[in-house]
C-alpha atoms as a PDB file:
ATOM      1  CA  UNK A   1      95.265 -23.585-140.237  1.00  0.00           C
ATOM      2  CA  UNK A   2      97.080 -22.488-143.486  1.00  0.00           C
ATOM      3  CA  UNK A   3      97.239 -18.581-142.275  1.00  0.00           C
ATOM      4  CA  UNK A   4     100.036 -16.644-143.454  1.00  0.00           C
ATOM      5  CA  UNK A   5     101.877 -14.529-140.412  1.00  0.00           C
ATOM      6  CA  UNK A   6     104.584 -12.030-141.309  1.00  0.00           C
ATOM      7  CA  UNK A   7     106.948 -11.091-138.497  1.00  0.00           C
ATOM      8  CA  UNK A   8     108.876  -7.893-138.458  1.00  0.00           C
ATOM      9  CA  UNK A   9     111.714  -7.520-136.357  1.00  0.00           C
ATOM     10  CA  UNK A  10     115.124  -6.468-136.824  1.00  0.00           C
ATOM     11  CA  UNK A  11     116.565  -9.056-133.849  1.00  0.00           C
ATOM     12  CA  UNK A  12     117.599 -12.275-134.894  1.00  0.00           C
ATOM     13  CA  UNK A  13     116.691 -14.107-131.845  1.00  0.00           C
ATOM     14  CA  UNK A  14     113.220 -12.642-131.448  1.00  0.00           C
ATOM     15  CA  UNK A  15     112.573 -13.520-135.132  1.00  0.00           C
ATOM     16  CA  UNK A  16     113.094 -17.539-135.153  1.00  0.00           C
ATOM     17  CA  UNK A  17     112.019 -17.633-131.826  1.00  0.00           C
ATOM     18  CA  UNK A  18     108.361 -16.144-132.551  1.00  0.00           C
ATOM     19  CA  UNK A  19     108.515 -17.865-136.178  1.00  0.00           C
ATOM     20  CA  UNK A  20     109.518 -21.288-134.867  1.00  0.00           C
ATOM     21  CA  UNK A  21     106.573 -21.038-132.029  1.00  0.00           C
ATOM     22  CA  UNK A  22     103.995 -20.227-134.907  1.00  0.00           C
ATOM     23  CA  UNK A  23     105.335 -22.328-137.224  1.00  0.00           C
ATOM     24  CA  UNK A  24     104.348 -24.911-134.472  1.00  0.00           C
ATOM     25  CA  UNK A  25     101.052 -23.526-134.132  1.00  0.00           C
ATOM     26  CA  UNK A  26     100.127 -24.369-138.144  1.00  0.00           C
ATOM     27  CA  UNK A  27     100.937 -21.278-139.257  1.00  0.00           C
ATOM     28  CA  UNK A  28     103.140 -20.347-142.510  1.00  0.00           C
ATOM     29  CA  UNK A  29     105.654 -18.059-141.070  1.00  0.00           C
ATOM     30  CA  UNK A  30     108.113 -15.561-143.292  1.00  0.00           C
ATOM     31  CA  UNK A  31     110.267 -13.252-141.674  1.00  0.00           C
ATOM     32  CA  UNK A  32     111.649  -9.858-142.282  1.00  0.00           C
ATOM     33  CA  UNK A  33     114.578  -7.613-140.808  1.00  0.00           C
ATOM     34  CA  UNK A  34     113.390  -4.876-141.744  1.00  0.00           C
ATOM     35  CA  UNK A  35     110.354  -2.348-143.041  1.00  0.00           C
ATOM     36  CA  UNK A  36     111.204  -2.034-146.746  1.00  0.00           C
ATOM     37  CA  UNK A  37     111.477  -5.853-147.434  1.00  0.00           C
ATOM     38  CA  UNK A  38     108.328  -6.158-145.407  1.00  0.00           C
ATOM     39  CA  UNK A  39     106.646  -3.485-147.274  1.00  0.00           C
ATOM     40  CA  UNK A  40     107.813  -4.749-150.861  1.00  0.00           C
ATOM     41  CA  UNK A  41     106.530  -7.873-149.785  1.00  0.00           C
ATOM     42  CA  UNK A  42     102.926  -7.235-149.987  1.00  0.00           C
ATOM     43  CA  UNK A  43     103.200  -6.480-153.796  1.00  0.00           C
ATOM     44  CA  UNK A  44     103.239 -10.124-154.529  1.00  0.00           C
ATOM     45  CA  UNK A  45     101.139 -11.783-151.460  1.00  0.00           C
ATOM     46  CA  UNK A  46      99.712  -9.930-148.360  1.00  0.00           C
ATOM     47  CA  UNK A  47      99.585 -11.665-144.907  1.00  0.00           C
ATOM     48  CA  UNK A  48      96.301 -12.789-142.978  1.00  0.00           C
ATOM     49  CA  UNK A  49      98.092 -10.739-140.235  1.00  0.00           C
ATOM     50  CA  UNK A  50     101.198  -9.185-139.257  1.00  0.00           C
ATOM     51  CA  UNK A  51     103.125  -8.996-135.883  1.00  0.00           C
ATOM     52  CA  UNK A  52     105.045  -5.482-136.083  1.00  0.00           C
ATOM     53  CA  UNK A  53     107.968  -4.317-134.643  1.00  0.00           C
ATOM     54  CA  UNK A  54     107.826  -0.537-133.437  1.00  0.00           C
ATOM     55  CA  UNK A  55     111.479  -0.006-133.698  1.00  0.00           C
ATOM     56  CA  UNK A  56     113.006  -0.927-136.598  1.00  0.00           C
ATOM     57  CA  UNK A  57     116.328  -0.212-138.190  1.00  0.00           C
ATOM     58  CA  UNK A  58     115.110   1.514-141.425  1.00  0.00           C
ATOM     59  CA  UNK A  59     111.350   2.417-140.547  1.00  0.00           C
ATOM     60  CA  UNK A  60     109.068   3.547-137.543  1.00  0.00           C
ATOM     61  CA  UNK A  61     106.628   0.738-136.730  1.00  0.00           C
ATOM     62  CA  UNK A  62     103.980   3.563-135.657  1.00  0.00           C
ATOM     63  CA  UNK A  63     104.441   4.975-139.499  1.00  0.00           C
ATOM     64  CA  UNK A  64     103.966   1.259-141.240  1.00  0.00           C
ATOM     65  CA  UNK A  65     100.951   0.955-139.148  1.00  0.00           C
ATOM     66  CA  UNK A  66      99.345   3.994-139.949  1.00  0.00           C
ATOM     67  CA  UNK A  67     100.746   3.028-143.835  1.00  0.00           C
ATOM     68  CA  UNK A  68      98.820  -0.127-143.865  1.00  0.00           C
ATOM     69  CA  UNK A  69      95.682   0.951-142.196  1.00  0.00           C
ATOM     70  CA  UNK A  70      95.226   3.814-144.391  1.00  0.00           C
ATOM     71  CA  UNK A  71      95.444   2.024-147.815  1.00  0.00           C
ATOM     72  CA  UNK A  72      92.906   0.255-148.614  1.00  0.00           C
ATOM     73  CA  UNK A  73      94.628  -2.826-151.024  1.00  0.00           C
ATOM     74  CA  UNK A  74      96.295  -3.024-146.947  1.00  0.00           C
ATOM     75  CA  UNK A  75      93.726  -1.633-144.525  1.00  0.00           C
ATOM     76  CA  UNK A  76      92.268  -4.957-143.040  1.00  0.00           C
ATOM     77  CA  UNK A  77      95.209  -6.940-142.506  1.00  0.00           C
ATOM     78  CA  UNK A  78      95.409  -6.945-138.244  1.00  0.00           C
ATOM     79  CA  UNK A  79      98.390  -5.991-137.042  1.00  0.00           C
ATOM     80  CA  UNK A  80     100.372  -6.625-133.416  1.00  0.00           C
ATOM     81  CA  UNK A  81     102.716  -4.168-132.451  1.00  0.00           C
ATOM     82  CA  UNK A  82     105.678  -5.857-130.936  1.00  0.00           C
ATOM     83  CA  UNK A  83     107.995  -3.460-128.747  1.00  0.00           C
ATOM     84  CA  UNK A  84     110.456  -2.754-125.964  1.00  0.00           C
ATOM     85  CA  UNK A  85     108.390   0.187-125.252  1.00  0.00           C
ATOM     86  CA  UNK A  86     105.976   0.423-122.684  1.00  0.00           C
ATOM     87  CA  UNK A  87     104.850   3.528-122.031  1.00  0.00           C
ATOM     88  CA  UNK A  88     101.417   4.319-122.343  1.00  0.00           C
ATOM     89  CA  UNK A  89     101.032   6.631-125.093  1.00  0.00           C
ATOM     90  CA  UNK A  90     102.899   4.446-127.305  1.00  0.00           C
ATOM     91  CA  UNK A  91     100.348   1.836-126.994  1.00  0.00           C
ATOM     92  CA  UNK A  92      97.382   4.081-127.395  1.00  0.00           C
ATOM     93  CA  UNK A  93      98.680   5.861-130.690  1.00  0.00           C
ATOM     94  CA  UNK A  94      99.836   2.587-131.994  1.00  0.00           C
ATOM     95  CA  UNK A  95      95.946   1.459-131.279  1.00  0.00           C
ATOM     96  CA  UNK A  96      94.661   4.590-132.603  1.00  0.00           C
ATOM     97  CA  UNK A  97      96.857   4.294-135.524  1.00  0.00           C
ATOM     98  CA  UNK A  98      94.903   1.042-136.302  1.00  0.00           C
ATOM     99  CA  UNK A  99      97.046  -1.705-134.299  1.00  0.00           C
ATOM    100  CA  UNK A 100      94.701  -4.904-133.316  1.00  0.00           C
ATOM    101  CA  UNK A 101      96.538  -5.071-130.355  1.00  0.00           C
ATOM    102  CA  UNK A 102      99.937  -4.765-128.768  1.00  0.00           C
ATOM    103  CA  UNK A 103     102.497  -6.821-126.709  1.00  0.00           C
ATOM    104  CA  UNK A 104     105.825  -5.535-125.304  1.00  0.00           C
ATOM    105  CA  UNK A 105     109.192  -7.189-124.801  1.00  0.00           C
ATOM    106  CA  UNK A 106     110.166  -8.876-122.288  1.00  0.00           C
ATOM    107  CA  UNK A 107     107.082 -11.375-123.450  1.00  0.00           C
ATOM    108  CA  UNK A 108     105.855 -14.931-123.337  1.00  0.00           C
ATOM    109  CA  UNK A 109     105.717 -16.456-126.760  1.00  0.00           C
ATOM    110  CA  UNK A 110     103.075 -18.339-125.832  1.00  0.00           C
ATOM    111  CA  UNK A 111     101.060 -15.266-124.851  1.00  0.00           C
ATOM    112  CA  UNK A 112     102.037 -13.862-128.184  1.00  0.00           C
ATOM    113  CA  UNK A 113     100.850 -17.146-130.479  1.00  0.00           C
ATOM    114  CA  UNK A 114      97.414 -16.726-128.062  1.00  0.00           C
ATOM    115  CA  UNK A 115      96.972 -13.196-129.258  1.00  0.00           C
ATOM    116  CA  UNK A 116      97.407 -13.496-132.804  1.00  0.00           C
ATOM    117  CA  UNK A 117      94.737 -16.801-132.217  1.00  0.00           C
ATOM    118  CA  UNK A 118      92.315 -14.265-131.200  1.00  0.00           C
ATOM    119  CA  UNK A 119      93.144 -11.391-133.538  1.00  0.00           C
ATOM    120  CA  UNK A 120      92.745 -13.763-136.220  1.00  0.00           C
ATOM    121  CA  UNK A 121      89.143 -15.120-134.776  1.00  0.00           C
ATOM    122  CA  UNK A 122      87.664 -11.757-134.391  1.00  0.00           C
ATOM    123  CA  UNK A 123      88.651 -10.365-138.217  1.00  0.00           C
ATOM    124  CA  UNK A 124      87.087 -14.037-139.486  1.00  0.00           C
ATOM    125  CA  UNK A 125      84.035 -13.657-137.081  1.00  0.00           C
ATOM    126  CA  UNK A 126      83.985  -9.297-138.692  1.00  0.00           C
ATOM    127  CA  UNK A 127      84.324 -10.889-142.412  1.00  0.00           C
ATOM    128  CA  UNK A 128      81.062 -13.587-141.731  1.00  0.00           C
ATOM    129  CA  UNK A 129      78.930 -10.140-142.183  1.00  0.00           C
ATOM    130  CA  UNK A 130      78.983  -9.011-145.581  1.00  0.00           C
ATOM    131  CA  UNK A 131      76.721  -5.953-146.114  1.00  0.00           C
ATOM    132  CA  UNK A 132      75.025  -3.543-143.634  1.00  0.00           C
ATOM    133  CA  UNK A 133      73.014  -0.288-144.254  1.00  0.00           C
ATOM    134  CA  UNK A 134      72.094   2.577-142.174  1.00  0.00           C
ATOM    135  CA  UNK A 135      69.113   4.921-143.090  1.00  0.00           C
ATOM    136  CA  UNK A 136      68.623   5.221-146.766  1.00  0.00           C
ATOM    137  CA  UNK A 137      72.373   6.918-147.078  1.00  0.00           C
ATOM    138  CA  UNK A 138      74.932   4.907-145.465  1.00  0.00           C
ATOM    139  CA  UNK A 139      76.262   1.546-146.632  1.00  0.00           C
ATOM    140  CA  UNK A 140      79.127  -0.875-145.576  1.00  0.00           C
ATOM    141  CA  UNK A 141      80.838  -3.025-147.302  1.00  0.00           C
ATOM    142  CA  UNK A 142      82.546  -5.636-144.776  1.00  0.00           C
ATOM    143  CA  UNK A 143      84.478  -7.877-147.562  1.00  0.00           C
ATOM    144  CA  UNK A 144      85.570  -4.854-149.535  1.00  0.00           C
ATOM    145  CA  UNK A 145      86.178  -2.692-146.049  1.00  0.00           C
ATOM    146  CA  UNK A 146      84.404   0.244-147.913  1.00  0.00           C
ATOM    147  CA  UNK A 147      81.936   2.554-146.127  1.00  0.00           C
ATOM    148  CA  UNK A 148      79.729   4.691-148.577  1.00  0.00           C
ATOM    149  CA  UNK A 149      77.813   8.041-147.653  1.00  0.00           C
ATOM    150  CA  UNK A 150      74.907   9.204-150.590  1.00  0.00           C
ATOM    151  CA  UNK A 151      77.304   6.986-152.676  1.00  0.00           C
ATOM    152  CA  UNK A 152      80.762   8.680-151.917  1.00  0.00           C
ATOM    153  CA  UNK A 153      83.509   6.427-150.234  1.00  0.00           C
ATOM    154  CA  UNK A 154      84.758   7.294-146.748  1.00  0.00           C
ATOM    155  CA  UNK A 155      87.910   7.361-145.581  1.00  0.00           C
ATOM    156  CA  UNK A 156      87.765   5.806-142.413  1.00  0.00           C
ATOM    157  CA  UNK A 157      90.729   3.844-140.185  1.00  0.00           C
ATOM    158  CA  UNK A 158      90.780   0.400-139.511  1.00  0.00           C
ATOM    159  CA  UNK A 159      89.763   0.819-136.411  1.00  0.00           C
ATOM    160  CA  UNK A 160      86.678   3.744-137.201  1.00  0.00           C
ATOM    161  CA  UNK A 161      85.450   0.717-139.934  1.00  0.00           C
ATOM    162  CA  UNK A 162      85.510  -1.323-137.401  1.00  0.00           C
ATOM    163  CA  UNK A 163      84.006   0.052-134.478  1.00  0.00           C
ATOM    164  CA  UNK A 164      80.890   1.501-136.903  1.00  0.00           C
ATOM    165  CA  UNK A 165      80.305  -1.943-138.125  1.00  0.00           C
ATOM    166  CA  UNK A 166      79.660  -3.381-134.485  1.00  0.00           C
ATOM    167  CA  UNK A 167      77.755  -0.427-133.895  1.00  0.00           C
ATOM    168  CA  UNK A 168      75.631  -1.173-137.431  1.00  0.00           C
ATOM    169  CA  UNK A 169      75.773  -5.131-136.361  1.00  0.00           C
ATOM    170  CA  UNK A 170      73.158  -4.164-134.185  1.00  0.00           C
ATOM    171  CA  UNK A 171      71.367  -0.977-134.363  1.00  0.00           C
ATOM    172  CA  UNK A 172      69.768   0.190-130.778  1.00  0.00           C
ATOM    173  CA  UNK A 173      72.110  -1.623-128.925  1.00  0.00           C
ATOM    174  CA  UNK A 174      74.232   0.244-126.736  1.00  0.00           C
ATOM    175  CA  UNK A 175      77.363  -1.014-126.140  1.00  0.00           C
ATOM    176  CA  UNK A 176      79.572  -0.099-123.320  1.00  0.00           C
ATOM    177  CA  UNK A 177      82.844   1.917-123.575  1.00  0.00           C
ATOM    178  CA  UNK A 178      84.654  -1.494-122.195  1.00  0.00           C
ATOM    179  CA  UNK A 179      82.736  -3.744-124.907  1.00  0.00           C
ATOM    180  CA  UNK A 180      84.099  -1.938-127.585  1.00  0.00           C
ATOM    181  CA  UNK A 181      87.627  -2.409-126.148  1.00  0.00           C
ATOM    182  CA  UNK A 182      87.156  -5.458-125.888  1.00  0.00           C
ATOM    183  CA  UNK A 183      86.054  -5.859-129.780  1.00  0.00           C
ATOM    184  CA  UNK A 184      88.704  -3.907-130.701  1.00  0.00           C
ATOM    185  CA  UNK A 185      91.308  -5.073-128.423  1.00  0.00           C
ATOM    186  CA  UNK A 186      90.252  -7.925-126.466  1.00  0.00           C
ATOM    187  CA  UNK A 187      91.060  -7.748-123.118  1.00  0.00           C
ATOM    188  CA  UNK A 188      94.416  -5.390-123.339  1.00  0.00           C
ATOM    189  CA  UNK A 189      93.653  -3.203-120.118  1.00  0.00           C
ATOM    190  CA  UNK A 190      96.272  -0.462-120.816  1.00  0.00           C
ATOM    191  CA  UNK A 191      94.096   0.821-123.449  1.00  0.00           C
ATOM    192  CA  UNK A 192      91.864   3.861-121.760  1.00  0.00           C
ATOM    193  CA  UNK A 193      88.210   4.393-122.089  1.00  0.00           C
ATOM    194  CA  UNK A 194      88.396   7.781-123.802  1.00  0.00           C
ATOM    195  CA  UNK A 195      89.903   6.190-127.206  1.00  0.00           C
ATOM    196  CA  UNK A 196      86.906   5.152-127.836  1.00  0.00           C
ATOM    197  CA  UNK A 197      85.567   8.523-127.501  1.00  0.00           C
ATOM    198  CA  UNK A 198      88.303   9.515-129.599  1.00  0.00           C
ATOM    199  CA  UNK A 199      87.438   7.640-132.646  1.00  0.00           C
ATOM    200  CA  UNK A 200      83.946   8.239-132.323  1.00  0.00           C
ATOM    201  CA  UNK A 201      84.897  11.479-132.641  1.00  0.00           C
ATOM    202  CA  UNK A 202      86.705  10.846-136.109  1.00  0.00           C
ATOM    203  CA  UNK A 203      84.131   8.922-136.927  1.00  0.00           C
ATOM    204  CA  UNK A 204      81.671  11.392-136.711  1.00  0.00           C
ATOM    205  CA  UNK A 205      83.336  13.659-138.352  1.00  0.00           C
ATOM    206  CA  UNK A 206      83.926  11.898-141.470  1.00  0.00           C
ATOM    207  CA  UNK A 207      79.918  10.678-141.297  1.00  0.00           C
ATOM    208  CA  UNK A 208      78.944  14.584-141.865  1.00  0.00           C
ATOM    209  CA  UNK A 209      75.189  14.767-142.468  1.00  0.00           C
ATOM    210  CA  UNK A 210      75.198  11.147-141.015  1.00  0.00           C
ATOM    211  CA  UNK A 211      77.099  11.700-137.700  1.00  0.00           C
ATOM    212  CA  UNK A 212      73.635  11.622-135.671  1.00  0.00           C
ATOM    213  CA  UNK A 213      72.982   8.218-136.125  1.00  0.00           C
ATOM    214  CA  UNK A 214      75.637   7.529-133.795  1.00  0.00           C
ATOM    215  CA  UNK A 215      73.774   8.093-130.206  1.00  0.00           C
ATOM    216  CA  UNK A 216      76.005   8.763-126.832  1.00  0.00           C
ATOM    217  CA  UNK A 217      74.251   7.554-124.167  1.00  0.00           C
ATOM    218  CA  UNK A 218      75.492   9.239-121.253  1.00  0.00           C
ATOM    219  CA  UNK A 219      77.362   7.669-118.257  1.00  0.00           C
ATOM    220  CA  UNK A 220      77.430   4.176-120.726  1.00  0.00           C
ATOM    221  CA  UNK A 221      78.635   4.315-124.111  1.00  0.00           C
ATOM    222  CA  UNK A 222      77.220   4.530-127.213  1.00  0.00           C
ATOM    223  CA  UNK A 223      74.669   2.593-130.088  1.00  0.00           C
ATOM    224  CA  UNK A 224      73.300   3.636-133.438  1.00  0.00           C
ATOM    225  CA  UNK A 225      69.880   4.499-134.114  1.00  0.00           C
ATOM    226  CA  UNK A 226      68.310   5.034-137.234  1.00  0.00           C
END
């Protein structure tokens, strides 16, 4: 498999016991206690994907996340938040912030190797696409993770580059508020319907003169039509 998985987390425990379980799996494995060794990391190799800790000794998880997804040397490498915390609203900003998806503590390693699996399968199955246009004006880049309006780069999330390119993958299509959870997410349930709503929102925003190709199709979710 050959992948390289970076774990962040400042317990001991939790860190050899998630390394040792991927290591099993075929996975290179390099841990870090901490955000800043994680984060100087990167400057000399960057990880096919990251499981995160949201509370760290030096660093907020959330603000790493948010970090990564917005630069775009960092922006596609997925990312699992790993946390203690439950509560709702945690998961859905770490998700909005970009997160590929999110497990909390107590947890089942095995779960946890099964989830970065599938992380890992959907960014490879994303990456087989290499180009897509929209109209005459809009143009995406899926190796480079670069969306262009009239020739000007976007700014877009992780997750707003994402979503547009499933939408773009197949223009008329409508898909369902729940399918593009489950793109996004896979099956993590806690995740409500209106985030998606939300990001199309940002989304649309950002596309300016190009919003309306994104169609809402009432009462089931949404599609792009040229």
């Amino acid at each position: 498999m050959n992948k390289y998985i970076a774990v962040v987390d400042d317990e001991p425990d939790i860190l050899d016991l998630v390394s040792l379980h991927l290591e099993k799996s075929g996975f290179k494995v390099k841990g870090f206690a901490d955000g800043e060794s994680f984060l100087k990391s990167l400057d000399k190799k960057r990880p096919d994907l990251a499981v995160l800790d949201l509370m760290l000794p030096d660093a907020d998880g959330l603000e790493i996340c948010k970090h990564l997804k917005t630069k775009a040397s960092t922006s596609e490498i997925p990312i699992i938040m790993l946390t203690a915390k439950g509560e709702e609203i945690d998961r859905i900003l770490g998700l909005e912030l970009g997160a590929d998806d999110y497990i909390t503590k107590p947890f089942s390693v095995k779960e946890l190797v099964a989830r970065v699996k599938a992380v890992l399968r959907r960014s490879e199955k994303q990456a087989q696409i290499s180009s897509l246009f929209i109209g005459d004006d809009v143009s995406i880049d899926v190796e480079k993770h670069e969306v262009r309006l009239s020739g000007r780069v976007l700014e877009l999330t992780s997750t707003e580059f994402r979503i547009l390119t499933l939408l773009a993958s197949k223009k008329g299509w409508v898909f369902t508020r729940d399918q593009i959870l489950d793109f996004l997410w896979g099956h993590e349930k806690a995740v409500l319907d209106r985030t998606v709503d939300v990001h199309i929102k940002h989304l649309r925003d950002k596309m300016k003169e190009a919003a309306g190709y994104i169609k809402n199709v009432r009462g089931v979710g949404y599609k792009l039509e040229e």
